[in-house]
Protein backbone atom coordinates (compact mmCIF):
# COMPACT_ATOMS: atom_id res chain seq x y z
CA UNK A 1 46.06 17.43 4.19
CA UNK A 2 46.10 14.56 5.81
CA UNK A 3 49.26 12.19 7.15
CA UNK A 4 49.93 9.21 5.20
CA UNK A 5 49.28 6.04 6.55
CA UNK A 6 52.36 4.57 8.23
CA UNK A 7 50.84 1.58 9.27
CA UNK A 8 48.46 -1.10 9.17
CA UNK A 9 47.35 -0.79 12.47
CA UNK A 10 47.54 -3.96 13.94
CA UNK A 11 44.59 -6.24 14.72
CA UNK A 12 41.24 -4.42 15.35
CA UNK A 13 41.18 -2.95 19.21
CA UNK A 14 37.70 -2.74 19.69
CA UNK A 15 35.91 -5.94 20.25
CA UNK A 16 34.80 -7.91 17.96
CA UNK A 17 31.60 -10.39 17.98
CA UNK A 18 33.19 -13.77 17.40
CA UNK A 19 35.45 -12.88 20.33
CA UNK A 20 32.72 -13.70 23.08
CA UNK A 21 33.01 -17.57 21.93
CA UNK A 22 36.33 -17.48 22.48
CA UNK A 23 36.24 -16.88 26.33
CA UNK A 24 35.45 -20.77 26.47
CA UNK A 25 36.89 -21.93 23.78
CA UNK A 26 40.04 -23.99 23.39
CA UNK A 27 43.30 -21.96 23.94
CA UNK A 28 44.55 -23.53 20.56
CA UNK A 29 40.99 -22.14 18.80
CA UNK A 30 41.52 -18.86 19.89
CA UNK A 31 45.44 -18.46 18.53
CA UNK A 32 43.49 -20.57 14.83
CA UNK A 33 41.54 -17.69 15.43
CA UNK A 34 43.91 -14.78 15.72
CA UNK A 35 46.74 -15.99 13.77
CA UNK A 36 43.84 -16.60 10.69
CA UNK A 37 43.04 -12.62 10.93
CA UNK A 38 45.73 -11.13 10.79
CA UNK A 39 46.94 -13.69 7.93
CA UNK A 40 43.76 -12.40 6.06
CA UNK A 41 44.75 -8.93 6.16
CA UNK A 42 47.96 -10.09 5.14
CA UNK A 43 46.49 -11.70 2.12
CA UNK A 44 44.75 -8.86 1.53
CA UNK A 45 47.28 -6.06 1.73
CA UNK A 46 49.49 -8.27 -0.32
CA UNK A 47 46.76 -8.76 -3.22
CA UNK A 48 46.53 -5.03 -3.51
CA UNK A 49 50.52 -4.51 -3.32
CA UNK A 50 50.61 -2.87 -0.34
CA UNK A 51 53.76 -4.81 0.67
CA UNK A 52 54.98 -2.50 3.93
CA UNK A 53 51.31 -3.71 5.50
CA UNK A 54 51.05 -7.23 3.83
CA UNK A 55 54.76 -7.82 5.73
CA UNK A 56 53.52 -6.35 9.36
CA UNK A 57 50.47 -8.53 9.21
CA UNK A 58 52.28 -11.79 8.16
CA UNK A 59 54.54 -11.01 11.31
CA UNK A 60 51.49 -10.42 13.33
CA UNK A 61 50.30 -14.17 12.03
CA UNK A 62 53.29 -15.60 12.64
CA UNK A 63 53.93 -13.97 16.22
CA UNK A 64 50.62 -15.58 17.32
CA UNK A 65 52.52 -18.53 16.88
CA UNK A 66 55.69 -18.24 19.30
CA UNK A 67 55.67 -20.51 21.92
CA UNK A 68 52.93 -22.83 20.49
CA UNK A 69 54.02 -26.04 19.55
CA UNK A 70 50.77 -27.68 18.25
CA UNK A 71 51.14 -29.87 15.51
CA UNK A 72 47.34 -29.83 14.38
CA UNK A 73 46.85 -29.38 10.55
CA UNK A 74 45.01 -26.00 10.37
CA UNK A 75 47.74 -24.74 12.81
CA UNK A 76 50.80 -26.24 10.65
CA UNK A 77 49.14 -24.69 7.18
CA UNK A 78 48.45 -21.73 8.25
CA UNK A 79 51.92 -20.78 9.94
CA UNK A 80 53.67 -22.39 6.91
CA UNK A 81 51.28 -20.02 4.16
CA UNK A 82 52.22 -17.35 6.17
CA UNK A 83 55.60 -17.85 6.33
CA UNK A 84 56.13 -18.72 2.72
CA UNK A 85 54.03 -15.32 1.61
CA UNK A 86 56.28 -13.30 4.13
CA UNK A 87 59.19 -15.18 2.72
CA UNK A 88 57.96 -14.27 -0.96
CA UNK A 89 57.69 -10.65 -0.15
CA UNK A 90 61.29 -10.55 1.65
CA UNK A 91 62.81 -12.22 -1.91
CA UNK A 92 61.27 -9.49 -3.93
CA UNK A 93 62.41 -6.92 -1.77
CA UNK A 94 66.19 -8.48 -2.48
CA UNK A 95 66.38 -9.80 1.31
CA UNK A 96 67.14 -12.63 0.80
CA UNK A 97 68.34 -13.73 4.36
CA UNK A 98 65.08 -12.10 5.94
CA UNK A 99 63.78 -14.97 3.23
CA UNK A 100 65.54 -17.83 4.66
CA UNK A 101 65.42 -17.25 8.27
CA UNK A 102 61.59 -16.75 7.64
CA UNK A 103 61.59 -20.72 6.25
CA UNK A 104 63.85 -21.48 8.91
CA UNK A 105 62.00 -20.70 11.67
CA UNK A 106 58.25 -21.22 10.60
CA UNK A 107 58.11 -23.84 7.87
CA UNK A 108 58.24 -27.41 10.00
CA UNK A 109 59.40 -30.42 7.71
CA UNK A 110 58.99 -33.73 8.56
């Protein structure tokens, strides 16, 4: 028997190809980069209602994003969709104050 999955496991370890161009590329790429990943499996784990995974990779998106403060486009829709999903999932689950501080903290008006 083997042990149920308990987690996602977090962004690939092992290196990956496309990470080589990112050893010159802009600091601000390589977080579009990241963040976009782990939003994917996100996506992903959220089509296929695995919500316990879908929730630790929106988290992993949205993580890429502390202390950045770009306000370029791809940057600003991609922290917002991944907030609102992670949002979504936190409403279904009946926490609704997960919810809000999600939208609170990620989703930049104005």
């Amino acid at each position: 028997n083997e042990d149920p999955v308990e987690s996602w496991g977090g962004m690939p370890t092992e290196r990956q190809a496309w990470e080589e161009d990112l050893q010159t590329a802009d600091p601000l790429d390589c977080l579009a980069i990241r963040a976009e990943v782990a939003y994917n499996y996100g996506r992903a784990f959220h089509q296929l209602s695995m919500s316990t995974f879908a929730v630790e990779a929106y988290q992993t998106a949205l993580s890429c994003f502390d202390g950045a403060e770009s306000q370029r486009a791809d940057l600003l829709v991609l922290r917002r969709s991944a907030a609102y999903n992670l949002a979504y999932l936190f409403k279904a689950q009946g926490a609704l104050t997960l919810a809000a501080d999600v939208i609170w903290r990620h989703v930049v008006f104005g």
